[in-house]
PDB file of N, CA and C in Angstrom:
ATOM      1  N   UNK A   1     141.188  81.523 273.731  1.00  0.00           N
ATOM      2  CA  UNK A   1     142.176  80.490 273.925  1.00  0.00           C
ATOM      3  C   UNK A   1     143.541  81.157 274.044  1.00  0.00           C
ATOM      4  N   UNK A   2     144.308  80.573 275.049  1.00  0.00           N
ATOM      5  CA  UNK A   2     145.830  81.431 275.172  1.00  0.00           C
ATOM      6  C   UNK A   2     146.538  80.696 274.059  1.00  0.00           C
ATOM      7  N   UNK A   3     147.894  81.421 273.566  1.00  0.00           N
ATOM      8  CA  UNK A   3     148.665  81.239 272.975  1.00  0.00           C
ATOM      9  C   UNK A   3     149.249  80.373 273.244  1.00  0.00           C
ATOM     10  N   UNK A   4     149.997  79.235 272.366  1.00  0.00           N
ATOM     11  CA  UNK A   4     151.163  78.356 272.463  1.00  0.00           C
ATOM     12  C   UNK A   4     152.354  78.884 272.916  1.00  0.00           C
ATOM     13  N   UNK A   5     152.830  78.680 274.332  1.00  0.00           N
ATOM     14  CA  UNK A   5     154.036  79.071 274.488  1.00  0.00           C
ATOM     15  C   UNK A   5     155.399  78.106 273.535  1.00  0.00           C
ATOM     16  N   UNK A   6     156.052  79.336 273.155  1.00  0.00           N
ATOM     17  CA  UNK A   6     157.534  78.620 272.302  1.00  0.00           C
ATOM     18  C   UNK A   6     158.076  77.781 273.568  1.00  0.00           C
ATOM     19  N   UNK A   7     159.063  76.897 272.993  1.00  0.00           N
ATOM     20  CA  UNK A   7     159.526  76.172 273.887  1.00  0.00           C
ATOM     21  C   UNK A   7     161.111  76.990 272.783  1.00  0.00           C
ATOM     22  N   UNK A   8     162.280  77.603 274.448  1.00  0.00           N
ATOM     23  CA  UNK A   8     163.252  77.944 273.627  1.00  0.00           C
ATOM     24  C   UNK A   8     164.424  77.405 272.977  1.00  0.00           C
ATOM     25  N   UNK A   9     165.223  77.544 272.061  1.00  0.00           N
ATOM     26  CA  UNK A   9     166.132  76.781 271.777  1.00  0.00           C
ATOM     27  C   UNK A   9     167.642  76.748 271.574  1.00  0.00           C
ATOM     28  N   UNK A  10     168.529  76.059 270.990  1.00  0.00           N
ATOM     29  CA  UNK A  10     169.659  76.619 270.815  1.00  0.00           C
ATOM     30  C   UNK A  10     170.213  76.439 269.714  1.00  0.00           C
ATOM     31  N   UNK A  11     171.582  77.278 269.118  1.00  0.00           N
ATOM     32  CA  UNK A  11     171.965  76.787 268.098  1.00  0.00           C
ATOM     33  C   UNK A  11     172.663  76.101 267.465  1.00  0.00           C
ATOM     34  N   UNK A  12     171.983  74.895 267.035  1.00  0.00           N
ATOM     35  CA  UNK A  12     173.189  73.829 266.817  1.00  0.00           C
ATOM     36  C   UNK A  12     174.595  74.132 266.053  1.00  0.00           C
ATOM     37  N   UNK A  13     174.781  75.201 265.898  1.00  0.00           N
ATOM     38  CA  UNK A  13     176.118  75.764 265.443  1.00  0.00           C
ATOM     39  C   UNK A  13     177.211  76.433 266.457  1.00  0.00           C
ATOM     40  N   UNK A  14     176.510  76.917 267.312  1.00  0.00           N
ATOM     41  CA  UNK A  14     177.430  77.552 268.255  1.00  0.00           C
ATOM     42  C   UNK A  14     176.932  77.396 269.737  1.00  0.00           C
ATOM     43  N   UNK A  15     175.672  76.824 269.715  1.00  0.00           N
ATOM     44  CA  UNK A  15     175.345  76.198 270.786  1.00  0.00           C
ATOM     45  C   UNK A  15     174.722  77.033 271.888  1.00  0.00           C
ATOM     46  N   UNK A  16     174.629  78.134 271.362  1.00  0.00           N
ATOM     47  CA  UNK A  16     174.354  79.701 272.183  1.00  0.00           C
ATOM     48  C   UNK A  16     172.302  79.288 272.491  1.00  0.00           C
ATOM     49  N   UNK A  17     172.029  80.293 273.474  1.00  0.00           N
ATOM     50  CA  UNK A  17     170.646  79.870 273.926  1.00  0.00           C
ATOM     51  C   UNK A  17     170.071  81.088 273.028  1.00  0.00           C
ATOM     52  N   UNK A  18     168.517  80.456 272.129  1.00  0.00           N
ATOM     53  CA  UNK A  18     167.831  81.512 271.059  1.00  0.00           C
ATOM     54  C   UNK A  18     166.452  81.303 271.562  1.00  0.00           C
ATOM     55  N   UNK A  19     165.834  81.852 271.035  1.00  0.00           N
ATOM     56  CA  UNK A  19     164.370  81.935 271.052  1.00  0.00           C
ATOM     57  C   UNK A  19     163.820  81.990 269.680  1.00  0.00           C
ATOM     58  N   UNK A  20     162.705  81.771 269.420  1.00  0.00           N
ATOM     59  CA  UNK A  20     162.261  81.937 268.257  1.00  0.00           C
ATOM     60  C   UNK A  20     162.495  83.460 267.849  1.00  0.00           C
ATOM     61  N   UNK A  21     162.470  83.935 268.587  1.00  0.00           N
ATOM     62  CA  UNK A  21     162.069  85.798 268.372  1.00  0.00           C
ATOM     63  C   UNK A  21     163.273  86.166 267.727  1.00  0.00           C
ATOM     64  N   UNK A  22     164.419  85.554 268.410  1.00  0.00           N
ATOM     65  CA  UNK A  22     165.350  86.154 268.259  1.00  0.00           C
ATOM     66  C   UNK A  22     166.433  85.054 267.271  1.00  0.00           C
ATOM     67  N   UNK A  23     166.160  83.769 267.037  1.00  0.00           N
ATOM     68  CA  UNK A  23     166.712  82.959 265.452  1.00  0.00           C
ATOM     69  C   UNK A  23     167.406  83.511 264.678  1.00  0.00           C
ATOM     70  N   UNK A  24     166.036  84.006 264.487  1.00  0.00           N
ATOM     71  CA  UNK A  24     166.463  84.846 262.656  1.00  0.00           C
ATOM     72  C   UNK A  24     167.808  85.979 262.725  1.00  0.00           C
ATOM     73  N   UNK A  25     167.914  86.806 263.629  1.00  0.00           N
ATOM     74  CA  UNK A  25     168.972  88.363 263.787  1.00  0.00           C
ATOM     75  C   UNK A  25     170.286  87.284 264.153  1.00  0.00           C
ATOM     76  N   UNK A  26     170.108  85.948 265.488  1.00  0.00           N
ATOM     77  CA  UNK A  26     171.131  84.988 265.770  1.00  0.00           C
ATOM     78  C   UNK A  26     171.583  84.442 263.918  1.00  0.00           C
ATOM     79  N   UNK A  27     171.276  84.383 263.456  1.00  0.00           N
ATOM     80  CA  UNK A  27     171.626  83.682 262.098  1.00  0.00           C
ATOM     81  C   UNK A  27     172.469  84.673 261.304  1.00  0.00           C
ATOM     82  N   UNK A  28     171.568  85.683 261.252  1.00  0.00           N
ATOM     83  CA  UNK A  28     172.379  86.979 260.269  1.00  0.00           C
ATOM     84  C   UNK A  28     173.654  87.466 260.646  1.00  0.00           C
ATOM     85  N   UNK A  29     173.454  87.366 262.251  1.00  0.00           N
ATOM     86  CA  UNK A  29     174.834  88.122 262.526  1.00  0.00           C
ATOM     87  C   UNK A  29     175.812  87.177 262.919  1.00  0.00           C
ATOM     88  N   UNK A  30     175.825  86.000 263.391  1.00  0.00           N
ATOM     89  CA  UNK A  30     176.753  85.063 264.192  1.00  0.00           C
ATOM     90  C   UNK A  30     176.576  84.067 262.925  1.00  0.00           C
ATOM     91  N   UNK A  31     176.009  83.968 261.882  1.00  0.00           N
ATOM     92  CA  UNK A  31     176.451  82.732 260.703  1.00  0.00           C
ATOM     93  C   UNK A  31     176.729  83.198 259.393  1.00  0.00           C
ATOM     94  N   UNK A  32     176.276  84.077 259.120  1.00  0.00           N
ATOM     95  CA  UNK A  32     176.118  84.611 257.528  1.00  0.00           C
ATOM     96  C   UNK A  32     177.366  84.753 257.221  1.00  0.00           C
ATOM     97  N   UNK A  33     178.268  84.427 256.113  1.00  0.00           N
ATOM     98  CA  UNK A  33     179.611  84.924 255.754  1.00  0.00           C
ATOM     99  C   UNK A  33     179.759  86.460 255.568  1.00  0.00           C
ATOM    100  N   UNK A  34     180.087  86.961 255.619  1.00  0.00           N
ATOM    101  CA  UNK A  34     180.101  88.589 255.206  1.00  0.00           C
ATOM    102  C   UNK A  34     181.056  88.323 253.620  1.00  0.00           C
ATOM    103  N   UNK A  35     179.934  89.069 252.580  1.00  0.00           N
ATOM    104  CA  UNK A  35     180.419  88.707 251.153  1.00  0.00           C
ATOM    105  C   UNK A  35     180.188  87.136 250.534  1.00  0.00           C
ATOM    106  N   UNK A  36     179.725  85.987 251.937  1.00  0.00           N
ATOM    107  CA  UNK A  36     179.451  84.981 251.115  1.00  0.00           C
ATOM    108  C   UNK A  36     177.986  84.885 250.148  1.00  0.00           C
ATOM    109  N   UNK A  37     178.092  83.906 249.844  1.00  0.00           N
ATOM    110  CA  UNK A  37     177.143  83.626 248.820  1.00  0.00           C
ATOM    111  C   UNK A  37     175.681  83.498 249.988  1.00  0.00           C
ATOM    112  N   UNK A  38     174.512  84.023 248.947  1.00  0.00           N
ATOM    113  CA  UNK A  38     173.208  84.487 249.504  1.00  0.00           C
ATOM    114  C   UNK A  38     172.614  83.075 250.232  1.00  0.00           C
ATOM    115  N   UNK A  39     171.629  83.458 250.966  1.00  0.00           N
ATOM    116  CA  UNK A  39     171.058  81.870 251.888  1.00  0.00           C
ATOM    117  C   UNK A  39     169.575  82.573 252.082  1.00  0.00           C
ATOM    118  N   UNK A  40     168.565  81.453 252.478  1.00  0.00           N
ATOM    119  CA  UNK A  40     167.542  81.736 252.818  1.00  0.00           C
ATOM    120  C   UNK A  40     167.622  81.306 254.131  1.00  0.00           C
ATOM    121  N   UNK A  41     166.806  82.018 255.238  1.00  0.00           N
ATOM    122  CA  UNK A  41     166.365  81.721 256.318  1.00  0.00           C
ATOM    123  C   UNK A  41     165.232  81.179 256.420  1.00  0.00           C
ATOM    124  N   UNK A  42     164.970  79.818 256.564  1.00  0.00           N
ATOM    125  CA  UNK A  42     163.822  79.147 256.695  1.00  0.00           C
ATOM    126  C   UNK A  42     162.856  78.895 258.109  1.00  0.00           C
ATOM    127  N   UNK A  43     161.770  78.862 258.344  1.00  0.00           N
ATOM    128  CA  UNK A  43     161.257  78.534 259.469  1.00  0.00           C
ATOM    129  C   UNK A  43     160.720  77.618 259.171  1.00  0.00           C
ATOM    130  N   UNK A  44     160.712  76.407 260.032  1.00  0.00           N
ATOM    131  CA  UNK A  44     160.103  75.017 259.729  1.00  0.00           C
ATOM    132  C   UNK A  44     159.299  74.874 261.277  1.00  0.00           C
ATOM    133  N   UNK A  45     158.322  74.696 260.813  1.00  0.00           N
ATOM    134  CA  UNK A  45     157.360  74.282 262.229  1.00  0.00           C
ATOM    135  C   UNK A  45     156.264  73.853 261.962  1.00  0.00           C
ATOM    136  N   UNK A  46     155.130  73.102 262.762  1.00  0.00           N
ATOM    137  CA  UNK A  46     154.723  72.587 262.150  1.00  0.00           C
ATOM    138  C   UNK A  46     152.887  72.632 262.649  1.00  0.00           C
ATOM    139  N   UNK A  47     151.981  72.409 261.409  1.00  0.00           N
ATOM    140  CA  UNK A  47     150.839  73.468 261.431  1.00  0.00           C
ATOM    141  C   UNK A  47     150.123  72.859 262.452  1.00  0.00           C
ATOM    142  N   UNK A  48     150.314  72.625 263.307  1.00  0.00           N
ATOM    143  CA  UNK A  48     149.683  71.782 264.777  1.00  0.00           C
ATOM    144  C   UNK A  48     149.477  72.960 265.719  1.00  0.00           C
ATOM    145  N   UNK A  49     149.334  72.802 266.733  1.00  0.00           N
ATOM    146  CA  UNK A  49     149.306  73.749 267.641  1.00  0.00           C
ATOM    147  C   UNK A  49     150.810  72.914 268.893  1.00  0.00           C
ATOM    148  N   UNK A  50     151.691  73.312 268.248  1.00  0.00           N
ATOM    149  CA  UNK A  50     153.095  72.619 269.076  1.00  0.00           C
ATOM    150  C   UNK A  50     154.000  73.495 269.047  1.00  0.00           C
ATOM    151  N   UNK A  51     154.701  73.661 269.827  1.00  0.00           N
ATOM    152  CA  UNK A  51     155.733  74.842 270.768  1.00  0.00           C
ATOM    153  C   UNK A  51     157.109  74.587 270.086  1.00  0.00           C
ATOM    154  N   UNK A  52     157.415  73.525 268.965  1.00  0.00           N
ATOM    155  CA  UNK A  52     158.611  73.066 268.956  1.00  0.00           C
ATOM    156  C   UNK A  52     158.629  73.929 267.348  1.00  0.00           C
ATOM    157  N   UNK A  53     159.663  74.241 267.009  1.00  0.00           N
ATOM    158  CA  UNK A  53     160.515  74.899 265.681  1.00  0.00           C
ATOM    159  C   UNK A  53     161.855  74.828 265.464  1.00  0.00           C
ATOM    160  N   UNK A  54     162.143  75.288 263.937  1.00  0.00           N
ATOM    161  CA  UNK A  54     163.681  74.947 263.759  1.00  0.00           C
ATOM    162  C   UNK A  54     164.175  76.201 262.572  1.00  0.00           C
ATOM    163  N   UNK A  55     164.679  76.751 262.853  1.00  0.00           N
ATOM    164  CA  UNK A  55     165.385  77.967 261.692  1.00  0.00           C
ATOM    165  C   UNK A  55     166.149  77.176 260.841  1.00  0.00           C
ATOM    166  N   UNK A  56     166.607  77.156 259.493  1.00  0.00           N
ATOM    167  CA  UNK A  56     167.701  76.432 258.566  1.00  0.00           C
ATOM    168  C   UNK A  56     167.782  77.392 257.823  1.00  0.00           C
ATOM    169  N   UNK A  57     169.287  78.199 257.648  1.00  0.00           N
ATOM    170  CA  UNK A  57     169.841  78.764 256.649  1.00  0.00           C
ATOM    171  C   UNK A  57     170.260  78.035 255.433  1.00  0.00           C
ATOM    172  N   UNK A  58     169.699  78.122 254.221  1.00  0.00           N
ATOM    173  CA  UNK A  58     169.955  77.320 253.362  1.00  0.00           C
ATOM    174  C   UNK A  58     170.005  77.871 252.038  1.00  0.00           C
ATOM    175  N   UNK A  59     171.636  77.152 251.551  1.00  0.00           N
ATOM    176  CA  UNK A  59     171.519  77.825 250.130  1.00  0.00           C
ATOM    177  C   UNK A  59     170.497  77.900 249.162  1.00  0.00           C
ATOM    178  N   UNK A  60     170.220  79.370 248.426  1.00  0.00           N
ATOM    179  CA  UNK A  60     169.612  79.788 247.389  1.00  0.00           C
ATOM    180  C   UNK A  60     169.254  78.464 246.333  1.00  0.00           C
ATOM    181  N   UNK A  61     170.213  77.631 246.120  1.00  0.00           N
ATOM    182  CA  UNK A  61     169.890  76.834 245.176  1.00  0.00           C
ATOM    183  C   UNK A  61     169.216  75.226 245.327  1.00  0.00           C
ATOM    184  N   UNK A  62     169.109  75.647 246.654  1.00  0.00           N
ATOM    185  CA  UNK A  62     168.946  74.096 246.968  1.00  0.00           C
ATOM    186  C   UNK A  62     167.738  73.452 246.458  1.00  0.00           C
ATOM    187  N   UNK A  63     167.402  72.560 246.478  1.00  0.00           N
ATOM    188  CA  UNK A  63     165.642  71.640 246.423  1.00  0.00           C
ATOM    189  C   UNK A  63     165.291  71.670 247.277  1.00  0.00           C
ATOM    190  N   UNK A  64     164.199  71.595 247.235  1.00  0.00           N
ATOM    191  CA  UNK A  64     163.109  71.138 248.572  1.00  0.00           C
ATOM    192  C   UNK A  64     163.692  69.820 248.895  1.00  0.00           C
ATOM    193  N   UNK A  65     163.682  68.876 247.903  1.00  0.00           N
ATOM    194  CA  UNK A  65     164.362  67.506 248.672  1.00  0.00           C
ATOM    195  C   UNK A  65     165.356  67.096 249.812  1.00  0.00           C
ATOM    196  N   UNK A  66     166.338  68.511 249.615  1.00  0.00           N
ATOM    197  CA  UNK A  66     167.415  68.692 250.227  1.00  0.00           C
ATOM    198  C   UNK A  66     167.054  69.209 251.603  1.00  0.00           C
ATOM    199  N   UNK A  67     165.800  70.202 251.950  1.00  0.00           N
ATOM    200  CA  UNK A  67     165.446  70.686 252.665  1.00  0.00           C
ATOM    201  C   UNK A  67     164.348  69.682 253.458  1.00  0.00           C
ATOM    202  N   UNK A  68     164.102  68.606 253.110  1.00  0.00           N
ATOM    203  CA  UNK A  68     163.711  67.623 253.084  1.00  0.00           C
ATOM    204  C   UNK A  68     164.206  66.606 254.150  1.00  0.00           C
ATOM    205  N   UNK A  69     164.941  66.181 253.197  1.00  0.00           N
ATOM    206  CA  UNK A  69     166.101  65.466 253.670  1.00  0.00           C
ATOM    207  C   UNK A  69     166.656  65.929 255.148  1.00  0.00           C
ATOM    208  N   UNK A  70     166.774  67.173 255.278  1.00  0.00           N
ATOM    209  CA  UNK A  70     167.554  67.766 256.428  1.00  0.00           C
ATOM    210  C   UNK A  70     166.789  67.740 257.771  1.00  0.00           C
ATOM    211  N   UNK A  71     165.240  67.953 257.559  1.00  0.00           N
ATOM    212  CA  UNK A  71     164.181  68.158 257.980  1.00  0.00           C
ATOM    213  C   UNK A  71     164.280  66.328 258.736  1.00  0.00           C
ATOM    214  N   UNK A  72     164.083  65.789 258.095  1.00  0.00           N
ATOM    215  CA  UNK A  72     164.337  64.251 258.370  1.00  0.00           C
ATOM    216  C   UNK A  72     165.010  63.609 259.151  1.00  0.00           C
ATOM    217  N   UNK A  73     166.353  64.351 258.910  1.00  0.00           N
ATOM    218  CA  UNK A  73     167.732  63.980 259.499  1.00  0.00           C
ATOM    219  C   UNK A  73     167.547  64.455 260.763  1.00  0.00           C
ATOM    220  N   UNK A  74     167.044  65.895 260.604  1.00  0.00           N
ATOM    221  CA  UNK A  74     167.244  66.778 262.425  1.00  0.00           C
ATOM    222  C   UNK A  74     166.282  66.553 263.261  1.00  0.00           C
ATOM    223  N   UNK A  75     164.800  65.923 262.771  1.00  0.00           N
ATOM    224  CA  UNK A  75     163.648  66.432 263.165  1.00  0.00           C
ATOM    225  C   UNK A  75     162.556  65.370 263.396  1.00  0.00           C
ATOM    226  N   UNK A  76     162.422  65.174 262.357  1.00  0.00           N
ATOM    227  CA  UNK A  76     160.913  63.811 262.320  1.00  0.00           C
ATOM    228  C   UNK A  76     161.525  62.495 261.720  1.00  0.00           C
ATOM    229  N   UNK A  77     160.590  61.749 262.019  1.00  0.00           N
ATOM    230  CA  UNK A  77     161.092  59.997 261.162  1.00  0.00           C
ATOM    231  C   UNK A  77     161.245  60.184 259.797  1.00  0.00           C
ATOM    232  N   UNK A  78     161.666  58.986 259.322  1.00  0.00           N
ATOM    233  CA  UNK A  78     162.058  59.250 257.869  1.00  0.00           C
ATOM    234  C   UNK A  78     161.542  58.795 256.806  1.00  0.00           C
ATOM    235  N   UNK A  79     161.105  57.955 257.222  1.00  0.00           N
ATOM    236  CA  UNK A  79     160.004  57.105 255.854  1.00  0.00           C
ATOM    237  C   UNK A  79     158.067  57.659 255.859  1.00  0.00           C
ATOM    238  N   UNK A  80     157.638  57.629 254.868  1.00  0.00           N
ATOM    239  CA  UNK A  80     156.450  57.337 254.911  1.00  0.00           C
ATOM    240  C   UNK A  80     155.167  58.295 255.084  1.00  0.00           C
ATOM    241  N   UNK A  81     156.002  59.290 255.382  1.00  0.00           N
ATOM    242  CA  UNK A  81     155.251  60.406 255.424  1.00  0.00           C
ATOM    243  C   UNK A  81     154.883  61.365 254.051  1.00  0.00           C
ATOM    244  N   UNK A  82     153.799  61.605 253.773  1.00  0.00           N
ATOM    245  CA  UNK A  82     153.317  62.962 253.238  1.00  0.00           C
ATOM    246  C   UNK A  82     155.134  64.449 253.377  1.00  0.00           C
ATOM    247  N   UNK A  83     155.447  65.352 252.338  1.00  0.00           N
ATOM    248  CA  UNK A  83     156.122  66.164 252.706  1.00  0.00           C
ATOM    249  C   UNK A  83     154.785  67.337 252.290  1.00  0.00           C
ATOM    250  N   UNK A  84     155.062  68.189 252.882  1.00  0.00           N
ATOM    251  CA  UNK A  84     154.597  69.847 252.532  1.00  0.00           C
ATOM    252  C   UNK A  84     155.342  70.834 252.957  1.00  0.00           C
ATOM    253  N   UNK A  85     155.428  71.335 251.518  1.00  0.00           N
ATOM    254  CA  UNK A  85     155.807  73.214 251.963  1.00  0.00           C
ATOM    255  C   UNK A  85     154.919  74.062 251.741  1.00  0.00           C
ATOM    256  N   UNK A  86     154.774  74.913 252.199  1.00  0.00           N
ATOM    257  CA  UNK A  86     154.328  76.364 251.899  1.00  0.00           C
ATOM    258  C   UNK A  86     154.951  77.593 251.265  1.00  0.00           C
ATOM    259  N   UNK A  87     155.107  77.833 250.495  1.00  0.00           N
ATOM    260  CA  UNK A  87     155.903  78.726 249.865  1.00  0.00           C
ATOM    261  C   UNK A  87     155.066  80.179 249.248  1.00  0.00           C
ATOM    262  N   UNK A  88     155.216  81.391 249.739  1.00  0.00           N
ATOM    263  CA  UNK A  88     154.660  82.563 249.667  1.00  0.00           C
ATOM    264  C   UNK A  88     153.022  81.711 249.095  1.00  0.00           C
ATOM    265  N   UNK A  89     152.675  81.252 250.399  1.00  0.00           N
ATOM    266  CA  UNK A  89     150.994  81.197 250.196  1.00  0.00           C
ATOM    267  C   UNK A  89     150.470  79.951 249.343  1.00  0.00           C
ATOM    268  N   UNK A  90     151.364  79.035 249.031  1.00  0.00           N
ATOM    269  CA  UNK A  90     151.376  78.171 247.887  1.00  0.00           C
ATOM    270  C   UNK A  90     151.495  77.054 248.751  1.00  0.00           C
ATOM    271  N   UNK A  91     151.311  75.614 248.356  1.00  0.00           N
ATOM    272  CA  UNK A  91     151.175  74.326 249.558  1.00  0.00           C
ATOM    273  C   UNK A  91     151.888  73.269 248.074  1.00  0.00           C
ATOM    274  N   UNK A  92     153.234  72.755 248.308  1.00  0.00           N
ATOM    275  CA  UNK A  92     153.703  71.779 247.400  1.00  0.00           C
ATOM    276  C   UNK A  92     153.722  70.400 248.336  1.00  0.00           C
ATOM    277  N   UNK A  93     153.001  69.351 247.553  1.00  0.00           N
ATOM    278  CA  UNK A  93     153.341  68.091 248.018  1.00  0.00           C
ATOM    279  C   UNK A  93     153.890  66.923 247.878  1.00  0.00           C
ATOM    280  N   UNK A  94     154.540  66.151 248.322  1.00  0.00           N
ATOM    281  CA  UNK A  94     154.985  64.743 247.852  1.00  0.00           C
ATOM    282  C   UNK A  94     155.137  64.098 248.948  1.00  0.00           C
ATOM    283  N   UNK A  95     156.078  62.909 248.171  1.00  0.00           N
ATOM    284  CA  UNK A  95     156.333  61.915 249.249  1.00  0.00           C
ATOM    285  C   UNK A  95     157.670  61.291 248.368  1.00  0.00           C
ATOM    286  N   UNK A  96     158.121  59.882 249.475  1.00  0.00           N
ATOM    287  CA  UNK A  96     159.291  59.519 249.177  1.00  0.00           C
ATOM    288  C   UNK A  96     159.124  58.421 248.405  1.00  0.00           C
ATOM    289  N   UNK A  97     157.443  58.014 248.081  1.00  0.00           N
ATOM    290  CA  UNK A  97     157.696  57.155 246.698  1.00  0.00           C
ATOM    291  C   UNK A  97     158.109  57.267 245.892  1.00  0.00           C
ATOM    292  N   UNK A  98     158.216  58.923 245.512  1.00  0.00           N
ATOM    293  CA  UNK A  98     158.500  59.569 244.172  1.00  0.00           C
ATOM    294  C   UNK A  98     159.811  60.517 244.393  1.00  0.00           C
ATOM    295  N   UNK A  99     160.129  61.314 243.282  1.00  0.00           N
ATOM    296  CA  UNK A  99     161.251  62.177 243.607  1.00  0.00           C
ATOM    297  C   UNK A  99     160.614  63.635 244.298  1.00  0.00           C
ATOM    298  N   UNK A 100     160.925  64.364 245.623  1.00  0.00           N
ATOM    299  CA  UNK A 100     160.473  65.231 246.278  1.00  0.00           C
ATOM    300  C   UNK A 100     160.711  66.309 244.979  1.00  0.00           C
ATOM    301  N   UNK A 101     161.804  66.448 244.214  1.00  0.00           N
ATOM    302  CA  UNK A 101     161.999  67.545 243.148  1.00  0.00           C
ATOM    303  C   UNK A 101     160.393  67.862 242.333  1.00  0.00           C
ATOM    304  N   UNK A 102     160.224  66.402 241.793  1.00  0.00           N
ATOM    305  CA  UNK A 102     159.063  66.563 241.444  1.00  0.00           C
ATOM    306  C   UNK A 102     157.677  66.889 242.055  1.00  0.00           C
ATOM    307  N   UNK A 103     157.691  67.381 243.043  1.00  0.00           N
ATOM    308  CA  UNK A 103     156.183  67.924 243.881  1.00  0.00           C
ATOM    309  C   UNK A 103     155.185  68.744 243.138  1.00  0.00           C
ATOM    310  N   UNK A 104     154.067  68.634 243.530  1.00  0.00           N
ATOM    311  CA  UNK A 104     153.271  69.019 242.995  1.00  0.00           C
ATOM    312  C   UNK A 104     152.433  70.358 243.548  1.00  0.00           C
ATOM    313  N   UNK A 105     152.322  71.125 243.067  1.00  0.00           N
ATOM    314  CA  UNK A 105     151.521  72.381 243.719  1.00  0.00           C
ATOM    315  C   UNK A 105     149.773  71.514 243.753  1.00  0.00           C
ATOM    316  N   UNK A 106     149.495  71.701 244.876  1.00  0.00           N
ATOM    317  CA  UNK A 106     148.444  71.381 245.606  1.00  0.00           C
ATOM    318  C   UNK A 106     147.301  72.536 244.886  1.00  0.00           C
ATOM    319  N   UNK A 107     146.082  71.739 244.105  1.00  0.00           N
ATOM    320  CA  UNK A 107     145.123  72.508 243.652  1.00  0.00           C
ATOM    321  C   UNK A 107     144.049  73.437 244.346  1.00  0.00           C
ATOM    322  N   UNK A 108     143.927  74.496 244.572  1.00  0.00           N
ATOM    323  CA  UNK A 108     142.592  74.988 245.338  1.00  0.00           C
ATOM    324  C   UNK A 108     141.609  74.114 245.005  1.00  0.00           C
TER     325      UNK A 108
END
């Protein structure tokens, strides 16, 4: 089976044309404060077989809710859905009945 071609993108910060390949180095060098406070580079995409993705630099301290939330705002509908992360190999879940802070690590 061939590969999913990326579909490419840009950055909603400076509006410049990226690729997936190249996101992550676009982030470090054209957003990062030099001396500011630390951020994670996130990849959000989604476990389908779909061409579409989104990089989010996001403070160290944030919640998932927040990352959530943002995810929501930029990306998919907003109510009603299942959330999941993956985090170094780990699958946390919730939803918006409850508080996203509170998620639950998903049992093997």
């Amino acid at each position: 089976m061939a590969g999913q071609k990326t579909v490419p993108g840009t950055c909603a910060t400076c509006r410049e044309p990226i690729t997936k390949r190249t996101a992550s180095s676009h982030l470090k060098k054209n957003h990062a404060e030099p001396g500011g406070e630390d951020r994670f580079i996130i990849l959000i995409d989604t476990p389908y077989s779909s061409p579409y993705w989104m990089l989010a630099l996001v403070k160290t301290d944030a919640q998932l809710s927040d990352l959530d939330e943002f995810i929501r705002d930029t990306w998919v509908e907003c109510c009603g859905h299942l959330s999941a992360f993956y985090i170094s190999g780990r699958e946390f879940l919730g939803s918006f009945d409850g508080d996203v802070d509170d998620m639950e690590e998903r049992a093997e």
